[in-house]
N, C-alpha and C. Protein backbone atom coordinates (compact mmCIF):
# COMPACT_ATOMS: atom_id res chain seq x y z
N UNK A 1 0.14 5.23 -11.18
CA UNK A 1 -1.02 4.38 -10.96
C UNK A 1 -0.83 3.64 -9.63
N UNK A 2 -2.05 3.84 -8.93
CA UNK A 2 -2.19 3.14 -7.56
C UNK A 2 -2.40 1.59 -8.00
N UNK A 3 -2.22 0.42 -6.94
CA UNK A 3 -2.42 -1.02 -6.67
C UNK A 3 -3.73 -0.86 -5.55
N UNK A 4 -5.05 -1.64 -5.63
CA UNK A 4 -5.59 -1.86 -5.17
C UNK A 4 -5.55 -3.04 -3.81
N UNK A 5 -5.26 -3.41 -2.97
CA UNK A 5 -5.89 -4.83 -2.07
C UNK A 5 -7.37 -4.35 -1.25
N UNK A 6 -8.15 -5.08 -1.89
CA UNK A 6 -9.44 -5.27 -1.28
C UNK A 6 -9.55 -6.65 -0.35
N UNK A 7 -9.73 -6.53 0.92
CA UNK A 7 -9.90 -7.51 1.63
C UNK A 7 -11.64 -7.85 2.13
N UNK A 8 -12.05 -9.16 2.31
CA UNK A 8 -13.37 -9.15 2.08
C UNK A 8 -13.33 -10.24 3.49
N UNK A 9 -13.85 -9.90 4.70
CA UNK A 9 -14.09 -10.44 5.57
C UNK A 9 -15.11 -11.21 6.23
N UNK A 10 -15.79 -12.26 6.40
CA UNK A 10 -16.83 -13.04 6.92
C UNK A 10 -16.78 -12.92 8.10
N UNK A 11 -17.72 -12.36 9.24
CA UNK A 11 -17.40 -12.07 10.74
C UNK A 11 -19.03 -12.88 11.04
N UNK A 12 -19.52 -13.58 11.95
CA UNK A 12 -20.31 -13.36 12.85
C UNK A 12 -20.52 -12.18 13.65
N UNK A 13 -21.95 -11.73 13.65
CA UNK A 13 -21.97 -10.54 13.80
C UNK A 13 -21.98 -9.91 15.10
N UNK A 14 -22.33 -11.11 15.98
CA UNK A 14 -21.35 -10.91 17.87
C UNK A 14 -19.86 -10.86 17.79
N UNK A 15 -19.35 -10.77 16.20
CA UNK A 15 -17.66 -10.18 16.26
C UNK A 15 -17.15 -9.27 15.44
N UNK A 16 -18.47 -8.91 14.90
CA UNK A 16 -18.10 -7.33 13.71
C UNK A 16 -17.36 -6.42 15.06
N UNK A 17 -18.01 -5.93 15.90
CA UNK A 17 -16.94 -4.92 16.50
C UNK A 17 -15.78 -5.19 17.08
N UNK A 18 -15.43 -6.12 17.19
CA UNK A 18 -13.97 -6.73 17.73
C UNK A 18 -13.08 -6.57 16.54
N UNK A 19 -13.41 -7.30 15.31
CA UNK A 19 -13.46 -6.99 13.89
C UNK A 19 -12.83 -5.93 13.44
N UNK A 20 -13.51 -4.90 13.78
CA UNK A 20 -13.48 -3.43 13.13
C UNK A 20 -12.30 -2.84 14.05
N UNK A 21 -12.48 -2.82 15.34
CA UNK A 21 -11.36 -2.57 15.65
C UNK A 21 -10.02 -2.70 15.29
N UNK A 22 -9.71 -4.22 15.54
CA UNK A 22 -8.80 -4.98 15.43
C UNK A 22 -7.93 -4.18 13.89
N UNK A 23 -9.03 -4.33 12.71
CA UNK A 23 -8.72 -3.94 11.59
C UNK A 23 -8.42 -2.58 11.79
N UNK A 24 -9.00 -1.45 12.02
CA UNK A 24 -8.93 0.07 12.17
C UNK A 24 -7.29 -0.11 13.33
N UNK A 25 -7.10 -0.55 14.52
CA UNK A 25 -6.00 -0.31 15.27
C UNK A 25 -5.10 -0.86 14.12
N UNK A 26 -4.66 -1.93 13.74
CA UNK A 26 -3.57 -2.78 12.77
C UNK A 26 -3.32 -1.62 11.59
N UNK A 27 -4.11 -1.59 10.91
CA UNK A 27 -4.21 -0.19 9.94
C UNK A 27 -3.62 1.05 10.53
N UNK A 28 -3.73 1.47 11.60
CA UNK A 28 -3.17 3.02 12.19
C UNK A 28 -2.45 2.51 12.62
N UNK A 29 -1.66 1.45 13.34
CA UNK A 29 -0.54 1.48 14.15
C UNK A 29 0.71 1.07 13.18
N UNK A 30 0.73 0.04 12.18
CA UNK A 30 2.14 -0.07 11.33
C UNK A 30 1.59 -0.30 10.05
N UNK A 31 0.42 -0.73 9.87
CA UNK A 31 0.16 -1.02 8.12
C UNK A 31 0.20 0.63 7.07
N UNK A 32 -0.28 1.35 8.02
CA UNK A 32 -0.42 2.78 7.38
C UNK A 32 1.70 3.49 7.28
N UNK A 33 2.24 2.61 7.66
CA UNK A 33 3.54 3.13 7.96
C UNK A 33 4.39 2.08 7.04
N UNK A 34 3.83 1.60 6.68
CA UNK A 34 4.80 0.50 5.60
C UNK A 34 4.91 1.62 4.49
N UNK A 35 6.13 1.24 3.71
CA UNK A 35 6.02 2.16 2.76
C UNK A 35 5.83 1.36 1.16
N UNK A 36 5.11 2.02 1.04
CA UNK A 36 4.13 2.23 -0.44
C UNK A 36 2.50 2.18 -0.28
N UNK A 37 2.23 2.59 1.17
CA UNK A 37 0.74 2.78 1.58
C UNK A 37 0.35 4.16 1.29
N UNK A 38 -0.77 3.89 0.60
CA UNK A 38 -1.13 5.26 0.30
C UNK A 38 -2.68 6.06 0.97
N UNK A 39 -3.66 4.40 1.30
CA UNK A 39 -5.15 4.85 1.89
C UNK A 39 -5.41 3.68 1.95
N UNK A 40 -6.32 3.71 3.09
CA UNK A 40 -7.47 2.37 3.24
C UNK A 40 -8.64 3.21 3.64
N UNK A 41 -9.65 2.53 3.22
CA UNK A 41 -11.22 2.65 3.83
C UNK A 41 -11.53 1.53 4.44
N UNK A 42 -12.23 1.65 5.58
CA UNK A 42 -13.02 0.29 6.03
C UNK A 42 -14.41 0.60 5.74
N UNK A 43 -15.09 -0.23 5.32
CA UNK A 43 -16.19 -0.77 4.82
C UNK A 43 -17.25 -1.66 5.62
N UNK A 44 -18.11 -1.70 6.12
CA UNK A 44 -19.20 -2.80 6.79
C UNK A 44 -20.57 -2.53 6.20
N UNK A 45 -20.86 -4.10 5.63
CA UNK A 45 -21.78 -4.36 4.77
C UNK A 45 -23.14 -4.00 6.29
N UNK A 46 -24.36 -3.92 5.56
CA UNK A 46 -25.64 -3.24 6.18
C UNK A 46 -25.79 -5.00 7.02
N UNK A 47 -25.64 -5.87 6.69
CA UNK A 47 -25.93 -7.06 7.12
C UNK A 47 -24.81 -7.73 8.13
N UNK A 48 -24.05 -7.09 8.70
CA UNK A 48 -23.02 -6.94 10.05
C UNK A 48 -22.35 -8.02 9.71
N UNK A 49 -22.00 -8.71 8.59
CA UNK A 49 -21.60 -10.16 8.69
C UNK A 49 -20.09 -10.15 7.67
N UNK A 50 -20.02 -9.21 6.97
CA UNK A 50 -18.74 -8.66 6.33
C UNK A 50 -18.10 -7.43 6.51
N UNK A 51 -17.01 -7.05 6.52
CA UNK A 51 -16.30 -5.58 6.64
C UNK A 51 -14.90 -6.20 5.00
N UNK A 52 -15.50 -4.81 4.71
CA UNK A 52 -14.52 -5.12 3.32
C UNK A 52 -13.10 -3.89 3.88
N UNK A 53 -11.56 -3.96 3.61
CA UNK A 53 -10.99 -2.70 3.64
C UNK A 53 -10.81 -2.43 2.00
N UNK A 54 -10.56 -1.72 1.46
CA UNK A 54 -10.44 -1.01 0.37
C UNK A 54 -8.96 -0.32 0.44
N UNK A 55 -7.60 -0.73 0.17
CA UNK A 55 -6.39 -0.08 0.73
C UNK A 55 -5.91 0.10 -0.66
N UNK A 56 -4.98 1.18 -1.16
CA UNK A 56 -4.05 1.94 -2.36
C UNK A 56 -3.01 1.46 -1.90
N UNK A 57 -1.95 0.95 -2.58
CA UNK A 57 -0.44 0.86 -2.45
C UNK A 57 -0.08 1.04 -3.70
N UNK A 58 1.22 1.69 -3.50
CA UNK A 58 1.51 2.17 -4.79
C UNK A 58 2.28 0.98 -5.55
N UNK A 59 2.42 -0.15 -5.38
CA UNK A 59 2.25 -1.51 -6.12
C UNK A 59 2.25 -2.76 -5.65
N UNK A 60 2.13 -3.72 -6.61
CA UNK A 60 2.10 -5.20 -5.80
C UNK A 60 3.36 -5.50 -4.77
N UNK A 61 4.06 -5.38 -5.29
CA UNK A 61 5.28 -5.36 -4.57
C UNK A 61 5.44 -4.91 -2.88
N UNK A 62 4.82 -3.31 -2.75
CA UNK A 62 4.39 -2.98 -1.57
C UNK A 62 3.56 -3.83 -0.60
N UNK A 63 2.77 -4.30 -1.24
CA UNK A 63 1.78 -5.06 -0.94
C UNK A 63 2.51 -6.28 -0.24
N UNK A 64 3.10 -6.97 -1.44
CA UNK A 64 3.81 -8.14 -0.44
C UNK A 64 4.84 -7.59 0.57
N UNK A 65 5.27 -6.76 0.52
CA UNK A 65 6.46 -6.50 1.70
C UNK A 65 5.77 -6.08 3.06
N UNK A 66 4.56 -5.59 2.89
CA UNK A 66 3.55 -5.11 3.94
C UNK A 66 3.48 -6.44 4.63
N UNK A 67 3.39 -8.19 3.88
CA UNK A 67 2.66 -9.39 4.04
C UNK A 67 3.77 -9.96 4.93
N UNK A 68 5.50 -9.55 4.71
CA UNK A 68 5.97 -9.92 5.23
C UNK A 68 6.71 -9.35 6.76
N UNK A 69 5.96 -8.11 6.36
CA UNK A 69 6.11 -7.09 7.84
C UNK A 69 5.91 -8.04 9.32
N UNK A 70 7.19 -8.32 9.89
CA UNK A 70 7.48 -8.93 11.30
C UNK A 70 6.15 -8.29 12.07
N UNK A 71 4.89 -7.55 12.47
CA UNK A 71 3.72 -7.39 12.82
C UNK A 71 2.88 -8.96 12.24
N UNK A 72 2.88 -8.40 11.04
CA UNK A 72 1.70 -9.63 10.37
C UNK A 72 1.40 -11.04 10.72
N UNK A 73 2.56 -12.07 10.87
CA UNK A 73 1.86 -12.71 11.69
C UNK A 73 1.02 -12.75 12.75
N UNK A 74 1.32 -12.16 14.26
CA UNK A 74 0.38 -12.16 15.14
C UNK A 74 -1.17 -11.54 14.85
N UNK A 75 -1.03 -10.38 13.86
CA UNK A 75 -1.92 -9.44 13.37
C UNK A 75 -3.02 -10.67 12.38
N UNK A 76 -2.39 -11.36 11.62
CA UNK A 76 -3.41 -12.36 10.82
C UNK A 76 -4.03 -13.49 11.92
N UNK A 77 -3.29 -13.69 12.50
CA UNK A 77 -4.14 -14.88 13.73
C UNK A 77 -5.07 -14.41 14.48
N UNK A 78 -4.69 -12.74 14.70
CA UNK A 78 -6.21 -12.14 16.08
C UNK A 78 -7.21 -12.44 14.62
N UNK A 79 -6.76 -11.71 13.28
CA UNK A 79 -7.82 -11.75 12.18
C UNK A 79 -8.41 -13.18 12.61
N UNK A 80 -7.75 -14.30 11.86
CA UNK A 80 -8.08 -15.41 11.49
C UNK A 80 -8.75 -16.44 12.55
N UNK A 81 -9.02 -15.59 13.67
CA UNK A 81 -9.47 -16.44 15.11
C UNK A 81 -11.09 -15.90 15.17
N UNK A 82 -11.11 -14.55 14.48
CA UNK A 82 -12.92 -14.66 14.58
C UNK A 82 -13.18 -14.15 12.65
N UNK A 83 -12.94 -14.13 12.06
CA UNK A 83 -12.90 -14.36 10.79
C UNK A 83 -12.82 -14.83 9.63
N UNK A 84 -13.60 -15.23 8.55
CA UNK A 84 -12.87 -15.30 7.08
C UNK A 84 -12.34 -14.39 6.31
N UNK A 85 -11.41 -14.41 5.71
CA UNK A 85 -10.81 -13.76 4.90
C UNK A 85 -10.44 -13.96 3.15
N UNK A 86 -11.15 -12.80 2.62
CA UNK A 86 -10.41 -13.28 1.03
C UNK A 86 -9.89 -12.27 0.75
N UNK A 87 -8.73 -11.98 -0.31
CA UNK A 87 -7.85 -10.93 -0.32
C UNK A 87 -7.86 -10.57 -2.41
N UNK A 88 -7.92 -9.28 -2.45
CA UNK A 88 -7.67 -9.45 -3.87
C UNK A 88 -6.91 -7.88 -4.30
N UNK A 89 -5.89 -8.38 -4.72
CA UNK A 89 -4.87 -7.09 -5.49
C UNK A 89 -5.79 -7.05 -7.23
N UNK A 90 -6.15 -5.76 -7.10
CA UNK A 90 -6.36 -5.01 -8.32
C UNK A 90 -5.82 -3.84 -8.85
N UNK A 91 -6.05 -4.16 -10.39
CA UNK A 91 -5.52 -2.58 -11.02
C UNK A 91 -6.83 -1.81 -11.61
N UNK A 92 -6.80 -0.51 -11.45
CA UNK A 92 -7.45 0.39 -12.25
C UNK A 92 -8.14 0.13 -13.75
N UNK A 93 -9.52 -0.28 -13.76
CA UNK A 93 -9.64 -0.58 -15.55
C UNK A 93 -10.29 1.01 -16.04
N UNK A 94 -10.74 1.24 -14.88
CA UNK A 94 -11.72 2.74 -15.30
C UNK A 94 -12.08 3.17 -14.12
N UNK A 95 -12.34 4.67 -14.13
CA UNK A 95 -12.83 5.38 -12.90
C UNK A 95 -13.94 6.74 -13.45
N UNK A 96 -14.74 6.91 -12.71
CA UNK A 96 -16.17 7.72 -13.24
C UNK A 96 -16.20 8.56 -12.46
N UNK A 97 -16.29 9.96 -12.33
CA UNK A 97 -16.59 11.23 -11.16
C UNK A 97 -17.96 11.52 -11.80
N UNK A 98 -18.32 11.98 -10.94
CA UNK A 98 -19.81 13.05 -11.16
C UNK A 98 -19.27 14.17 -11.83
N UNK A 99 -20.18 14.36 -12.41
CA UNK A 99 -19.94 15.72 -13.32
C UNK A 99 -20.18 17.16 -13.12
């Protein structure tokens, strides 16, 4: 069983693309290389004012060791200088495919 972190971002929308970047480079350059990463999606709501990521780790644990990855500080301040941020680790209650 995968660990969910869904991150849910508040941007002004003269900083969604700075945003998206920022998030998409941080993600490909060491977050995708921590180990117990398994996927992220980035996400941007139709109303330019949120970008959600959607990331798998294969547990909480991963998760925090990712938080304490020597990157992360500088990486949360470019975040936290044009952003809000809320963060939420989930587990699996159910999953539905098309049939």
């Amino acid at each position: 069983m995968t660990t969910t972190l869904i991150n849910i971002f508040t941007v002004a929308p003269e900083n969604l693309d700075r945003l998206v970047t920022l998030l998409r480079q941080g993600t490909e350059a060491w977050i995708s290389k921590v180990p117990g990463f398994v996927s992220s999606t980035l996400h941007i709501a139709r109303d330019n004012r949120r970008v959600v990521i959607y990331g798998q780790w294969r547990s909480a644990d991963d998760i925090a060791a990712m938080r304490q990855h020597p990157e992360m500080p500088a990486y949360f301040e470019r975040v936290k200088a044009i952003s809000q941020m809320d963060a939420i680790i989930c587990d699996a209650a159910s999953t539905v495919a098309a049939a």
